[in-house]
Each structure stands twice: as structure tokens, then as C-alpha cells.
PDB file of N, CA and C in Angstrom:
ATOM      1  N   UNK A   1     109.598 100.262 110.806  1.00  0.00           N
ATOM      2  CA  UNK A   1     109.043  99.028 110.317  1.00  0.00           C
ATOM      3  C   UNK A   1     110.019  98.398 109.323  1.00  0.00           C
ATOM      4  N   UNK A   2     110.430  97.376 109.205  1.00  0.00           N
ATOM      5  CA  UNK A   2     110.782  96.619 108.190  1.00  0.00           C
ATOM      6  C   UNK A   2     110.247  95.787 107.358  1.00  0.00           C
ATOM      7  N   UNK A   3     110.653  95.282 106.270  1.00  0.00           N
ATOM      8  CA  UNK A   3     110.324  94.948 105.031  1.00  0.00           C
ATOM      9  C   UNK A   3     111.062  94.285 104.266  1.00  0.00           C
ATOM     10  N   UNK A   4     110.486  92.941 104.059  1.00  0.00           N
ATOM     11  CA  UNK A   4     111.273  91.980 102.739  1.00  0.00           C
ATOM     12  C   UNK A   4     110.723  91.983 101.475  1.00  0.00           C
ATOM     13  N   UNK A   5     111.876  92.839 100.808  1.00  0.00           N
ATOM     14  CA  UNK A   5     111.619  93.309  99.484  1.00  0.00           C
ATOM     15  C   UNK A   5     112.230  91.435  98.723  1.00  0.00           C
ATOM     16  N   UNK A   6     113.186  90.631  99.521  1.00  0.00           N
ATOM     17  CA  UNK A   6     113.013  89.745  98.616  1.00  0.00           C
ATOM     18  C   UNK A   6     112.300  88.446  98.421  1.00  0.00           C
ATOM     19  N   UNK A   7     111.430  88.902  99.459  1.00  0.00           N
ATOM     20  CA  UNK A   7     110.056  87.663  99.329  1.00  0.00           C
ATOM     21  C   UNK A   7     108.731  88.703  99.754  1.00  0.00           C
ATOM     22  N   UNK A   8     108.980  89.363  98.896  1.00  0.00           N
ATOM     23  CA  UNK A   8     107.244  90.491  98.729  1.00  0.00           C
ATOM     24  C   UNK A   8     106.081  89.714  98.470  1.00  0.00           C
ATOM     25  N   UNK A   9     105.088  90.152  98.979  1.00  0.00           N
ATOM     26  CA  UNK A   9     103.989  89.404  98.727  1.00  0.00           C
ATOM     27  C   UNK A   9     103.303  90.495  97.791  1.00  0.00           C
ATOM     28  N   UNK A  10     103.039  89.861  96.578  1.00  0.00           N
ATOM     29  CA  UNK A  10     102.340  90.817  95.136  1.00  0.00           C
ATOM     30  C   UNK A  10     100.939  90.143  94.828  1.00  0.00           C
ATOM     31  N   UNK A  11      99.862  90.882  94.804  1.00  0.00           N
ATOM     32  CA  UNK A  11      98.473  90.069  95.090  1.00  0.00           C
ATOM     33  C   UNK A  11      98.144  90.693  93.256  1.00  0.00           C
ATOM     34  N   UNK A  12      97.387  89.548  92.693  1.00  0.00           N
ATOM     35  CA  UNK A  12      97.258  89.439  91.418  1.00  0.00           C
ATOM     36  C   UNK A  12      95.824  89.941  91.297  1.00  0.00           C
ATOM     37  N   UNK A  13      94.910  90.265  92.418  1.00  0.00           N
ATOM     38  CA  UNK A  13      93.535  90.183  92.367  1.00  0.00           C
ATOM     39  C   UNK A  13      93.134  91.185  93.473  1.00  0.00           C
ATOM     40  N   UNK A  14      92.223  91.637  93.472  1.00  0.00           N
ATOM     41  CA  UNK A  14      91.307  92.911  94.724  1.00  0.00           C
ATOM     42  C   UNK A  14      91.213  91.977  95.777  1.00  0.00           C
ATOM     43  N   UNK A  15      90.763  91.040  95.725  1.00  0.00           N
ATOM     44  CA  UNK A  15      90.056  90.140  96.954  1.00  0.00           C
ATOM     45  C   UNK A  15      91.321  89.423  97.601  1.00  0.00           C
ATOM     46  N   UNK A  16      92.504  89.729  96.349  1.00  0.00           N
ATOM     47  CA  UNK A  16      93.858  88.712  97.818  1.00  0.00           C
ATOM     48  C   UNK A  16      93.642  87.542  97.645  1.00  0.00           C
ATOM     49  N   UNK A  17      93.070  87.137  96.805  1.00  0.00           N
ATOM     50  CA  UNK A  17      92.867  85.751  97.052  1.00  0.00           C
ATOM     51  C   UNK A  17      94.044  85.049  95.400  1.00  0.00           C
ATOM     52  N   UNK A  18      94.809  85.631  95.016  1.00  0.00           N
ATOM     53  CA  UNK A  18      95.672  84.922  94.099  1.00  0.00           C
ATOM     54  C   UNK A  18      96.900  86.279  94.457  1.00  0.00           C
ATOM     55  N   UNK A  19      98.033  85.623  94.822  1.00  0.00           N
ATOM     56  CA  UNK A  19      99.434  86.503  95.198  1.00  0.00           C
ATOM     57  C   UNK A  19     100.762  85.188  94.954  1.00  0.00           C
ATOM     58  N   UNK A  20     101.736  86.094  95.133  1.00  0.00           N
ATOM     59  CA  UNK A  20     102.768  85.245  95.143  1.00  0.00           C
ATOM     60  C   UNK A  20     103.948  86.283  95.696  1.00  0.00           C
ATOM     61  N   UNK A  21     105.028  85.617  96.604  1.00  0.00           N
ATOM     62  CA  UNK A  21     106.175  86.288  97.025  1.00  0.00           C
ATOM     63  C   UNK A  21     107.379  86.053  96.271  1.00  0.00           C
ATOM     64  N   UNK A  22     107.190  87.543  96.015  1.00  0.00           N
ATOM     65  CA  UNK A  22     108.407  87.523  94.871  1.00  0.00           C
ATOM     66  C   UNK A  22     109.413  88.591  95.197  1.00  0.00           C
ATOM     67  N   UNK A  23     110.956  88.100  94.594  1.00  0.00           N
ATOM     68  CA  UNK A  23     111.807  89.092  94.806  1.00  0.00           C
ATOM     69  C   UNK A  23     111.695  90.385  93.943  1.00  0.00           C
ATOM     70  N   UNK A  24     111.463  91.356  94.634  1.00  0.00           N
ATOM     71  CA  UNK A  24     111.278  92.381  93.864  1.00  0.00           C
ATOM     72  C   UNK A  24     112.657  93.812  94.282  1.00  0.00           C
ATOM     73  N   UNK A  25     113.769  93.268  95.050  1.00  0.00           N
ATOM     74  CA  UNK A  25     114.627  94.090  95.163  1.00  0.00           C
ATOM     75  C   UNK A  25     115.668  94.865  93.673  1.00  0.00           C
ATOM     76  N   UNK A  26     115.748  93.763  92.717  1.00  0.00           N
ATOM     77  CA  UNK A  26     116.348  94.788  91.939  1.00  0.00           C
ATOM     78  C   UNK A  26     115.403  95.256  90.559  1.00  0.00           C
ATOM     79  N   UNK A  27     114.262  95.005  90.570  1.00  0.00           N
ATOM     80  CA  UNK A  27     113.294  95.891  89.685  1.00  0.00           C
ATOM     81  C   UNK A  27     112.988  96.770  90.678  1.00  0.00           C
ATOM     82  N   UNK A  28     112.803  96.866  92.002  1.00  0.00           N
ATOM     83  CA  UNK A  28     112.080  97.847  92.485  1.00  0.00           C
ATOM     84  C   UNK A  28     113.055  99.169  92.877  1.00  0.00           C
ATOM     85  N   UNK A  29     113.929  98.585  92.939  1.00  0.00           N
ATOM     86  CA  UNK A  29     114.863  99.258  93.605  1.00  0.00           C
ATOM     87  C   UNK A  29     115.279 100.207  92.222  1.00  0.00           C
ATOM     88  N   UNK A  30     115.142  99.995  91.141  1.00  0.00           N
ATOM     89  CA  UNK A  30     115.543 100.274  89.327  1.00  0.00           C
ATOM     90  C   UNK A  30     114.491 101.350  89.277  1.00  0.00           C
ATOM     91  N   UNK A  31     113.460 100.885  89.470  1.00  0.00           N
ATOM     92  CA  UNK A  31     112.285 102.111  89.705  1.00  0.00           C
ATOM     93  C   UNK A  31     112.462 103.039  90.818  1.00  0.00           C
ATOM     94  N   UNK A  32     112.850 103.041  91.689  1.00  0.00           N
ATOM     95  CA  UNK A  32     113.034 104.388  92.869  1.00  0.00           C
ATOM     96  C   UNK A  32     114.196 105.008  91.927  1.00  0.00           C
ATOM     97  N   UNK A  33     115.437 104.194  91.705  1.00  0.00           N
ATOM     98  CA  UNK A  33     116.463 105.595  90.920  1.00  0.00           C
ATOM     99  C   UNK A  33     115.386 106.271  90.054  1.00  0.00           C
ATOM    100  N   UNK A  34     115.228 105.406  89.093  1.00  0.00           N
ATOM    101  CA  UNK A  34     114.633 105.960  87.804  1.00  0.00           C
ATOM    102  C   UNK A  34     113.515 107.161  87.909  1.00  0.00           C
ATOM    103  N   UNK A  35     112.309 107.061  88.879  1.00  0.00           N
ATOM    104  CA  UNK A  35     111.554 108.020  89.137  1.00  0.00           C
ATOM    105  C   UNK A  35     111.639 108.937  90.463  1.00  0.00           C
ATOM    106  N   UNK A  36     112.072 108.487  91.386  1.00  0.00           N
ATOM    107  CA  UNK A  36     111.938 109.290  92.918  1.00  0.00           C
ATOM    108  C   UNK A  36     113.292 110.021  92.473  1.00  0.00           C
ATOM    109  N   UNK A  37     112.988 111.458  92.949  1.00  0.00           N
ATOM    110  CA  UNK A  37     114.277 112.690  93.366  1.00  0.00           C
ATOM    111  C   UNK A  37     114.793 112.748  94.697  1.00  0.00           C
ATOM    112  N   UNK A  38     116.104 112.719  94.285  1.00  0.00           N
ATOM    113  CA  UNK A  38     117.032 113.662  95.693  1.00  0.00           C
ATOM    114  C   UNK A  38     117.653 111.774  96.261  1.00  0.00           C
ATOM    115  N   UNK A  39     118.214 112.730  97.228  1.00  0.00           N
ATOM    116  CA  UNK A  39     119.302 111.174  97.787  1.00  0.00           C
ATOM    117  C   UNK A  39     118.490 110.439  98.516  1.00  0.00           C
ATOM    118  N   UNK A  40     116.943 110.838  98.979  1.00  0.00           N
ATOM    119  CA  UNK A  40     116.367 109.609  99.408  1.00  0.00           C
ATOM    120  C   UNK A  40     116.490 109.083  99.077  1.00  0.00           C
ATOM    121  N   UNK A  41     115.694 108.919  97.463  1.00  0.00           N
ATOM    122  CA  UNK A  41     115.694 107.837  96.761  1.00  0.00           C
ATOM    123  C   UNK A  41     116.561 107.163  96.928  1.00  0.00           C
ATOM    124  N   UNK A  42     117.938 107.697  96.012  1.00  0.00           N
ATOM    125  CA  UNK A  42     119.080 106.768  95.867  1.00  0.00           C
ATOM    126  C   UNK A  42     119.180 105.556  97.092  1.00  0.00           C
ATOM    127  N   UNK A  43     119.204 106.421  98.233  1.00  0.00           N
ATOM    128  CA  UNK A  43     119.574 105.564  99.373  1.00  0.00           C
ATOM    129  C   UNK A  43     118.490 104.643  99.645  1.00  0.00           C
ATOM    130  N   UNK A  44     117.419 104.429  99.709  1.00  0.00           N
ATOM    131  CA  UNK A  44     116.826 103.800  99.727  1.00  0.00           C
ATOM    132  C   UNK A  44     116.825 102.465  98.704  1.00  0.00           C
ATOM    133  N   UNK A  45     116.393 102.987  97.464  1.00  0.00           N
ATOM    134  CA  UNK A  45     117.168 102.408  95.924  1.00  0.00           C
ATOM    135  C   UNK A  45     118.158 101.102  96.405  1.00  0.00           C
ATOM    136  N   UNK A  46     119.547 101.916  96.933  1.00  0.00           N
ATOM    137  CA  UNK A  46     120.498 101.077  97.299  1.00  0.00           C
ATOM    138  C   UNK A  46     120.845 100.620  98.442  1.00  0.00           C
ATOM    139  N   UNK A  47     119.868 100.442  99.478  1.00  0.00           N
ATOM    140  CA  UNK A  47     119.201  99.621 100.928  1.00  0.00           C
ATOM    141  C   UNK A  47     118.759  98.349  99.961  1.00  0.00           C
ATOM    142  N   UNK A  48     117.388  98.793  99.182  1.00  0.00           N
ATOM    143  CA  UNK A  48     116.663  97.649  99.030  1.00  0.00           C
ATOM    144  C   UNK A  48     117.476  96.579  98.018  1.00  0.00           C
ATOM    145  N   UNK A  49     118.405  96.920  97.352  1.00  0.00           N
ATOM    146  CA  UNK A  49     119.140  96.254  96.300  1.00  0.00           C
ATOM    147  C   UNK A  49     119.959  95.641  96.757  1.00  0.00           C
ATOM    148  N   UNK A  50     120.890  95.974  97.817  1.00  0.00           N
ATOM    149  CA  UNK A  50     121.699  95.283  98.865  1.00  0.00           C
ATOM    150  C   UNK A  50     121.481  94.355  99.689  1.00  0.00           C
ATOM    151  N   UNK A  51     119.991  94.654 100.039  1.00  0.00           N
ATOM    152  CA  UNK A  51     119.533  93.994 101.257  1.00  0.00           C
ATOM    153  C   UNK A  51     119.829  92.087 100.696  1.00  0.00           C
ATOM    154  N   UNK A  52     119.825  91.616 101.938  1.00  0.00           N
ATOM    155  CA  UNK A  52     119.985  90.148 101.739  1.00  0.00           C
ATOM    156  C   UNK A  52     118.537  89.665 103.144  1.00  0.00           C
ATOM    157  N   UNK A  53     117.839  90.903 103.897  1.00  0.00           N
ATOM    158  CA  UNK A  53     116.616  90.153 104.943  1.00  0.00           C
ATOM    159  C   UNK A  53     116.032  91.458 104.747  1.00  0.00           C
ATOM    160  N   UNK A  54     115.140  91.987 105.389  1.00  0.00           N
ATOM    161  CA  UNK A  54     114.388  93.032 105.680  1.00  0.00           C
ATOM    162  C   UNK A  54     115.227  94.035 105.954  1.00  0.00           C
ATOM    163  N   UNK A  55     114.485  95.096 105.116  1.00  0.00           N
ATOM    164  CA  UNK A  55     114.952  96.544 105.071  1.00  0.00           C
ATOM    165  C   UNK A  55     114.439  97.639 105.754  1.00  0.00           C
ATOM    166  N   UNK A  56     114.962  98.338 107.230  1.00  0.00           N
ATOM    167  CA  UNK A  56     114.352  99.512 107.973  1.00  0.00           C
ATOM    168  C   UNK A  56     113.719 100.471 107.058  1.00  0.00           C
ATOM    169  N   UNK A  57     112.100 100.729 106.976  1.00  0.00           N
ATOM    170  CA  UNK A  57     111.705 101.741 106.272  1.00  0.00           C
ATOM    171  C   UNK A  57     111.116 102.714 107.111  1.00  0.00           C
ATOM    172  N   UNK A  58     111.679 104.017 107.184  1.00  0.00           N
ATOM    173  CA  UNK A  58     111.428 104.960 107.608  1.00  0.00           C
ATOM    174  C   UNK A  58     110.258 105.657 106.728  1.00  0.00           C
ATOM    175  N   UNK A  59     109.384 106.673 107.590  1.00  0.00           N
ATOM    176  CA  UNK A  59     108.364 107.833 107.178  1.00  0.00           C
ATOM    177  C   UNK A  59     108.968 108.378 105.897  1.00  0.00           C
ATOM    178  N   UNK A  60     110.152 108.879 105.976  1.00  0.00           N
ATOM    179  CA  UNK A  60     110.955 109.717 104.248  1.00  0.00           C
ATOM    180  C   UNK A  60     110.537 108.301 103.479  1.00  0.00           C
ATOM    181  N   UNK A  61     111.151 107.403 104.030  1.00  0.00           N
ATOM    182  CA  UNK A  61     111.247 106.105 102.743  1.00  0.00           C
ATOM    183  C   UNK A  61     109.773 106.042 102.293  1.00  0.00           C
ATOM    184  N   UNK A  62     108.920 105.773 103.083  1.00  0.00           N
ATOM    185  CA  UNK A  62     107.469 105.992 102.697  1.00  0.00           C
ATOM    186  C   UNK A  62     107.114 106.393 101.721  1.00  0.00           C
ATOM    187  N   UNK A  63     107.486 107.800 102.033  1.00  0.00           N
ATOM    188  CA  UNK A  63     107.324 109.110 101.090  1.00  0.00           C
ATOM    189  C   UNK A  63     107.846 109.212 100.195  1.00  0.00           C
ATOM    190  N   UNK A  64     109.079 108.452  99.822  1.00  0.00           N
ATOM    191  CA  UNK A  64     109.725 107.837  98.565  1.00  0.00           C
ATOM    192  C   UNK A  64     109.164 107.280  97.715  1.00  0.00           C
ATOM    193  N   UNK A  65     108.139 106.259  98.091  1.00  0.00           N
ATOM    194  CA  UNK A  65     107.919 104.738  97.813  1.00  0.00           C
ATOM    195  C   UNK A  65     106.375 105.691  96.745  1.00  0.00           C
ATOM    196  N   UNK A  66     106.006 106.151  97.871  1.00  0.00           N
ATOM    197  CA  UNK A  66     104.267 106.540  97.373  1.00  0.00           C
ATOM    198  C   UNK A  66     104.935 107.463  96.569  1.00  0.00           C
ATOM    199  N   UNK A  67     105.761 108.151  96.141  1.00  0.00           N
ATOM    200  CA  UNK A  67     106.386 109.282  95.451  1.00  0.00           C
ATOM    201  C   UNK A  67     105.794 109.006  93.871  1.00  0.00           C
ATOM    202  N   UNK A  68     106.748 107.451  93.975  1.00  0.00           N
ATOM    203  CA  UNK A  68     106.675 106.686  92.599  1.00  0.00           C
ATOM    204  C   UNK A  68     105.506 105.874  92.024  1.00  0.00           C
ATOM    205  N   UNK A  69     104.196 106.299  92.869  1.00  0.00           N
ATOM    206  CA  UNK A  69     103.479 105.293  92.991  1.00  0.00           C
ATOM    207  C   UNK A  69     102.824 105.743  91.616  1.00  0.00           C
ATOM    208  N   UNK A  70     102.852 106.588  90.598  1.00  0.00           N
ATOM    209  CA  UNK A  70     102.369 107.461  89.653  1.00  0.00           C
ATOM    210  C   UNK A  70     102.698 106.024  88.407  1.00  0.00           C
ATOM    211  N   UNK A  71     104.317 105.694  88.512  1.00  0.00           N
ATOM    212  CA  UNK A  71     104.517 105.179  87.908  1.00  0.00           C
ATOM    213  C   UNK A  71     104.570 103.834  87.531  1.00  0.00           C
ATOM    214  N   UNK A  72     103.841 103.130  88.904  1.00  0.00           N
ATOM    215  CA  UNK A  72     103.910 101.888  89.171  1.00  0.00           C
ATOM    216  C   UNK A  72     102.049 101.067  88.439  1.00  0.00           C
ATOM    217  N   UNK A  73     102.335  99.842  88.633  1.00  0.00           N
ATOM    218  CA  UNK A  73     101.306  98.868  88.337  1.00  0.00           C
ATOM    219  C   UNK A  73     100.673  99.194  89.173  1.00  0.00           C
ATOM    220  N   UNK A  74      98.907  99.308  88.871  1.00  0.00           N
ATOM    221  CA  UNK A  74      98.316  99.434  90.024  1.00  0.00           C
ATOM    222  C   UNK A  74      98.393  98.457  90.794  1.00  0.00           C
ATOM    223  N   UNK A  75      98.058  96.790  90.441  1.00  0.00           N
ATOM    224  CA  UNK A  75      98.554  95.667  91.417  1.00  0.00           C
ATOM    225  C   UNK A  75      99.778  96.121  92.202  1.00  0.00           C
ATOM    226  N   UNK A  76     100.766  96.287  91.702  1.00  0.00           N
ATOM    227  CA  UNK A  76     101.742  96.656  93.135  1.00  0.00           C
ATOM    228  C   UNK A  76     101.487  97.683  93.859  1.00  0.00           C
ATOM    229  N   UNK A  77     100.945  98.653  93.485  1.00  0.00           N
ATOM    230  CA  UNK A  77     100.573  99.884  94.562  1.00  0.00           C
ATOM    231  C   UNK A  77      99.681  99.437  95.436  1.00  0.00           C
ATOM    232  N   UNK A  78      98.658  98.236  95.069  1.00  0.00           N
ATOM    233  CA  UNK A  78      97.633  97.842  96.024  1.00  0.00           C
ATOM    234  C   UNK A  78      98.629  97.153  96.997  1.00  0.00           C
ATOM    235  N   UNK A  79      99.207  96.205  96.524  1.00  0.00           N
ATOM    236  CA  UNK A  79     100.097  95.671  97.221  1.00  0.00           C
ATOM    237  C   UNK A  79     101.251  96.274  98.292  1.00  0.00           C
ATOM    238  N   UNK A  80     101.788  97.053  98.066  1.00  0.00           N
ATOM    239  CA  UNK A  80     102.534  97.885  99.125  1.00  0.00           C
ATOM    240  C   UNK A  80     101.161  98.547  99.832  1.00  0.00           C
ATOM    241  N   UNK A  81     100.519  99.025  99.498  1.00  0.00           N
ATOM    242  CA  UNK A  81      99.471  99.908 100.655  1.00  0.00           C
ATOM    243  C   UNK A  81      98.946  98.738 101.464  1.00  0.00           C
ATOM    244  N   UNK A  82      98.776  97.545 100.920  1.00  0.00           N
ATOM    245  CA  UNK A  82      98.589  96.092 102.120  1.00  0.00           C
ATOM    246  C   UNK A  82      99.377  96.393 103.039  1.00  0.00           C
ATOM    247  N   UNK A  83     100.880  96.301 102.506  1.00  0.00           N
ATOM    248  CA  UNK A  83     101.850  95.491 103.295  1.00  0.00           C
ATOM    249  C   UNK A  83     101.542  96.732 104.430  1.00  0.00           C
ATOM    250  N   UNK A  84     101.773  98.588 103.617  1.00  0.00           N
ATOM    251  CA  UNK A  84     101.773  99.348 105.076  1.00  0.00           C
ATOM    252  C   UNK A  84     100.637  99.502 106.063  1.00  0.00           C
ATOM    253  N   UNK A  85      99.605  99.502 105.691  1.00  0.00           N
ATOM    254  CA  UNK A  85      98.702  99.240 105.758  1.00  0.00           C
ATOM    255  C   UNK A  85      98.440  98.225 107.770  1.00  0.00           C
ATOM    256  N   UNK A  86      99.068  97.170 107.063  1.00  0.00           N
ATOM    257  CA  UNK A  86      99.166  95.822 107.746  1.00  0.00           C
ATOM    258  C   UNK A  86     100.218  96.111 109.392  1.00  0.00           C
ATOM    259  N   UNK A  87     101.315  97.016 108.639  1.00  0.00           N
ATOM    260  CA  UNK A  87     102.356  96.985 109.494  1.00  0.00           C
ATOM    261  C   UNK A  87     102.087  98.103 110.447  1.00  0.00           C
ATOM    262  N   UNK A  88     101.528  99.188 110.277  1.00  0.00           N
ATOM    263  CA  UNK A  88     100.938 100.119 110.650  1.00  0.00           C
ATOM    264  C   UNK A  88     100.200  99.987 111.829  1.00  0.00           C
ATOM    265  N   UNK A  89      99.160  98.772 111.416  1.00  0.00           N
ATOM    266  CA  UNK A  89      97.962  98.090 112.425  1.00  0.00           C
ATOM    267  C   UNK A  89      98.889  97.299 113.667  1.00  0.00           C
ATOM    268  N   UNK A  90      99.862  96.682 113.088  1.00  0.00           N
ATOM    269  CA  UNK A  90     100.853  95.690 113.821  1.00  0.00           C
ATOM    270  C   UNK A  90     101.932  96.970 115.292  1.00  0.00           C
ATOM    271  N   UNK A  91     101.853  98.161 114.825  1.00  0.00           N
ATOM    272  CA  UNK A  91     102.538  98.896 115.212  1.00  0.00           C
ATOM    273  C   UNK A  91     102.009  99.241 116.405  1.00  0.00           C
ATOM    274  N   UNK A  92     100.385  99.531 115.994  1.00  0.00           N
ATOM    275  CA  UNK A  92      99.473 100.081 117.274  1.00  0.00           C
ATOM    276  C   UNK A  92      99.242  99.193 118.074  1.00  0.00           C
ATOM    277  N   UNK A  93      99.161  97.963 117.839  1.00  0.00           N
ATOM    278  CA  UNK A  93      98.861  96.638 118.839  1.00  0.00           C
ATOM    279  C   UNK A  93     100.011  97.151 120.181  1.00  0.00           C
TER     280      UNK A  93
END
């Protein structure tokens, strides 16, 4: 599945009904070094920081992402479990 970390959609509210797409490649990408272990991270880290369109996220990357989810805003954790969530459903179609 891929993913645009630089027009993310970040929902401000439970109901989705107030969001905005925002670049979130080099804060987010600042948070995977900072908390996720081992060279996933990194590599991932420095996919999403590089990226200039959508970034291939693999099952490990996943497992990266939710790794850090300890340390994150709950609004963004709701928000990524949308996006996989979404893409997931899009997968089985």
C-alpha cells in the first residue's frame, strides 16, 4: 500500500468531520528515528523524509509505525488507523 505522508489527512475530531492535509514527512519521520528500534525504523524514517509522492508501506513498516504509537497524539494515531484502516478495505475490493 502506499501513502502520502506529504498531504496526510489529520482529523481534529472522532466524527471526521474537522481534518486537514498536512505535510507531516519531516516531524514524522523525526519521531520514527527518535522512538522506533533497529534499521526499520531508520529506513523507513528516511523513505518518508525523502519522499517527494507516496511512500511503499510494507507489514514491517506497519509494525514500525504502531511501534511508536505509545508516543504519539492520540488524534494522529486515530488518524493513521483511518488511513490503514481505509487502505486495507481498498485492498480486499
Amino acid at each position: 500500500m502506499e501513502v502520502n505522508f506529504k498531504s496526510f489527512r489529520v482529523f481534529f475530531n472522532l466524527s471526521k468531520t474537522e481534518f486537514k492535509d498536512l505535510d507531516i514527512r519531516e516531524n514524522f519521520s523525526d519521531q520514527i528515528i527518535k522512538y522506533a528500534t533497529g534499521v526499520a525504523g531508520y529506513d523507513l524514517a528516511m523513505r518518508i523524509y525523502k519522499s517527494e509522492e507516496s511512500v511503499e508501506i510494507t507489514e514491517r513498516d506497519i509494525e514500525v509505525i504502531k511501534s511508536i504509537y505509545p508516543y504519539m497524539k492520540t488524534l494522529f494515531v486515530f488518524s493513521m488507523e483511518e488511513l490503514l484502516k481505509r487502505m486495507l478495505d481498498e485492498n480486499k475490493e
